[in-house]
Protein backbone atom coordinates (compact mmCIF):
# COMPACT_ATOMS: atom_id res chain seq x y z
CA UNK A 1 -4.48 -87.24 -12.41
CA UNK A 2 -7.54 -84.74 -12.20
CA UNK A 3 -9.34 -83.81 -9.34
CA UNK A 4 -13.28 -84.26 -9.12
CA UNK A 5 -14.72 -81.20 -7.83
CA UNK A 6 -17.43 -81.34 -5.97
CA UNK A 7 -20.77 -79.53 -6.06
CA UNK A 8 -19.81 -78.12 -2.50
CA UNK A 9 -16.38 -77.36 -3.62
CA UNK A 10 -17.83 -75.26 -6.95
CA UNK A 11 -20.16 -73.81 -4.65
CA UNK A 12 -17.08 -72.55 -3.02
CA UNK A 13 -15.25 -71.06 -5.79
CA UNK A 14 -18.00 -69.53 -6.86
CA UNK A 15 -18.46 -67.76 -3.95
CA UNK A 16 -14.86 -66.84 -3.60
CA UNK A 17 -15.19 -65.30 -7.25
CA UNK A 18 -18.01 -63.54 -6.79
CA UNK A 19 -16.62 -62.20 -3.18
CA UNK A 20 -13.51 -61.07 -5.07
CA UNK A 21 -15.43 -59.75 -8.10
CA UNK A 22 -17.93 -57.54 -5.52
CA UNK A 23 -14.75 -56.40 -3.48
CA UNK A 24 -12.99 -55.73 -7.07
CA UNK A 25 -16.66 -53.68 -7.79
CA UNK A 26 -16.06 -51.78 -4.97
CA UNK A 27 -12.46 -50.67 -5.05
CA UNK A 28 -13.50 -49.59 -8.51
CA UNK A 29 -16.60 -47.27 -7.09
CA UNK A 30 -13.94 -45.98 -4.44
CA UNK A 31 -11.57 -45.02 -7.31
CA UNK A 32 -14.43 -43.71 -8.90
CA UNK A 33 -15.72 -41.56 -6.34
CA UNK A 34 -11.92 -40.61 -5.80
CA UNK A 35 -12.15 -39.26 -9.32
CA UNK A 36 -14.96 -37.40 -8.80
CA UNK A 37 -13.82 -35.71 -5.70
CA UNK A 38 -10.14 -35.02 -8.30
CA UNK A 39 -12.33 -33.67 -10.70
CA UNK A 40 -14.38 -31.20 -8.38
CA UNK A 41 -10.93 -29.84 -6.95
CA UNK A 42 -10.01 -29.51 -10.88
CA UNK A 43 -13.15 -27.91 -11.44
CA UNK A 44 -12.49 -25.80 -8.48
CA UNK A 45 -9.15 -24.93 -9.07
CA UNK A 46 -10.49 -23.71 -12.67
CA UNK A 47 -13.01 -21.58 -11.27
CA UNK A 48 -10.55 -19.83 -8.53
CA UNK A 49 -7.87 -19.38 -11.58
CA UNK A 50 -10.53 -17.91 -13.78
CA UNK A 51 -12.16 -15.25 -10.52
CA UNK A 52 -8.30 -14.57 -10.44
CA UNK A 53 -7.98 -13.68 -13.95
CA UNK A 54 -10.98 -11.47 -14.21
CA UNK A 55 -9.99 -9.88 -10.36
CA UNK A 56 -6.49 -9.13 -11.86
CA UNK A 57 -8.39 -7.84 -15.03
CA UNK A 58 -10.61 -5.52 -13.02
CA UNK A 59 -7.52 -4.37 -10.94
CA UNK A 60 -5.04 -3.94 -13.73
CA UNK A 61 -7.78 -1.75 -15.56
CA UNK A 62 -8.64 0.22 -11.95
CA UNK A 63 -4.53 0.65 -11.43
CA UNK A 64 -4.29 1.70 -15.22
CA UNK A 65 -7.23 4.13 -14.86
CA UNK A 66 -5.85 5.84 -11.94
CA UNK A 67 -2.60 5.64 -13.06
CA UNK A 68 -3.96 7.98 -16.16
CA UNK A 69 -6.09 10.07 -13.55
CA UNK A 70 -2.90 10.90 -11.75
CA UNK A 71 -0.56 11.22 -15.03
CA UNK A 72 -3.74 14.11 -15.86
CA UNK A 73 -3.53 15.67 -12.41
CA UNK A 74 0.21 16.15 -12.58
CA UNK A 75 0.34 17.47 -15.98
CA UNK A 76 -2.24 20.02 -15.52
CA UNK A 77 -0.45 20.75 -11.93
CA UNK A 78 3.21 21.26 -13.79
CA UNK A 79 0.90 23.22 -16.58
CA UNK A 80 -0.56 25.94 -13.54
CA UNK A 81 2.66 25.88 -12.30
CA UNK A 82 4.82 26.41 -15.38
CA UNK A 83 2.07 29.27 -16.15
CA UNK A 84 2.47 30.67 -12.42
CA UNK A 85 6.07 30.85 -13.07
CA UNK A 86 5.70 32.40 -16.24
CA UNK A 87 3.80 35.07 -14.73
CA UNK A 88 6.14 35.25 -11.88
CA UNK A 89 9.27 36.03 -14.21
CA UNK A 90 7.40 38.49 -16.29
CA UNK A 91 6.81 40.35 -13.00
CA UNK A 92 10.51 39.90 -12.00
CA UNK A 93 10.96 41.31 -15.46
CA UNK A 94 8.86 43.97 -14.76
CA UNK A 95 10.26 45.02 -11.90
CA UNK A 96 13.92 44.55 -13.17
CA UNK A 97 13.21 46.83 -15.93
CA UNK A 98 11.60 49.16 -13.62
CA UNK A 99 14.73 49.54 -11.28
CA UNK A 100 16.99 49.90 -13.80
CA UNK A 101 14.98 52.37 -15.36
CA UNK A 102 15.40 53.78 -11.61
CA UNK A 103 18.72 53.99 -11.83
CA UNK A 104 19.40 55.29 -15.34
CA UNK A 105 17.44 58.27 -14.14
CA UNK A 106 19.41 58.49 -11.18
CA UNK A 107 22.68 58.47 -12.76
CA UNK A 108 21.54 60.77 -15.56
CA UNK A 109 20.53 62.96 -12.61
CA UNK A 110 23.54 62.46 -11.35
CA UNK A 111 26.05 62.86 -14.44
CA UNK A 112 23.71 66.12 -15.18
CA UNK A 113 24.49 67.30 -11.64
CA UNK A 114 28.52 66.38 -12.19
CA UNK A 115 28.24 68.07 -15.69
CA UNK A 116 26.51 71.22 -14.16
CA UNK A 117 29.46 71.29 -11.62
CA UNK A 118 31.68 70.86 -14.17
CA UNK A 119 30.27 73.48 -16.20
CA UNK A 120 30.75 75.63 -12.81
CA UNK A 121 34.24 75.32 -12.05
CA UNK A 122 34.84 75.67 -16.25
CA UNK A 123 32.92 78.97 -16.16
CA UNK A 124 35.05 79.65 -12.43
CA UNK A 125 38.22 78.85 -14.15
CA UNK A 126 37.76 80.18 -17.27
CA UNK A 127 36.36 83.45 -15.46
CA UNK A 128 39.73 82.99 -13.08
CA UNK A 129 42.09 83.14 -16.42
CA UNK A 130 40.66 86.21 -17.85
CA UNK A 131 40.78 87.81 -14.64
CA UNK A 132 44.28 87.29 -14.22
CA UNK A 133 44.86 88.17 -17.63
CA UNK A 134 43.45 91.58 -17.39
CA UNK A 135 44.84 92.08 -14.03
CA UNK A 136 48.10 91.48 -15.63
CA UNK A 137 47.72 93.16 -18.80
CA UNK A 138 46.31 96.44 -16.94
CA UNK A 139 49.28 95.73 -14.52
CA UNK A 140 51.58 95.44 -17.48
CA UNK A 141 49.97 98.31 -19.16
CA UNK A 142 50.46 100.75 -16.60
């Protein structure tokens, strides 16, 4: 059996339907205007990432150009210094050479002095012999 609705009753539903539909309608702007508020922090969150990339750029490029700066200070500083030390062993050198030369003269004065003795007590001996030869030959003779 069917019920008969009544004007009042239709009046009813139709309120109820469009009370429903209007709170429908406005969880529907709230999940809207949850989206937008998503979509900012998205939006946002692109932005920081992107400042971040170009920061990192800029730093990575400062780091890389002082890096090089410093790689060029230390290669001309081991350059002086392998020339300093260059110079300093050609002194050294220098005055190696000079103090050996020093003592080659030294011991040729030396060995000249030794030979000159030598020489000496030759000429002593020899001068010794012949004295004791002709001391014994005239002591033979007569």
């Amino acid at each position: 059996m069917r019920e008969q609705w009544t004007d009042d009753r239709m009046d009813d539903l139709s309120r109820q339907v469009a009370t429903g539909f209007a709170r429908t309608d406005e969880r529907f702007t709230q999940v809207d205007a949850r989206f937008v508020q998503v979509d900012e922090r998205f939006a946002q969150a692109h932005a920081d990432m992107v400042a971040l990339r170009v920061e990192v750029k800029e730093t990575s490029t400062g780091l890389r150009q002082e890096m090089n700066e410093t790689n060029a200070e230390l290669r001309q500083g081991i350059k002086e210094s392998n020339a300093e030390l260059r110079q300093e062993i050609k002194e050294s050198n220098a005055e190696l050479r000079q103090g050996i030369l020093a003592m080659r003269s030294e011991m040729d004065r030396r060995f000249d002095t030794l030979t000159k003795r030598f020489d000496g007590l030759q000429l002593t001996l020899i001068a010794a012999i012949v004295t004791g030869t002709i001391g014994l030959i005239v002591a033979g003779v007569g």
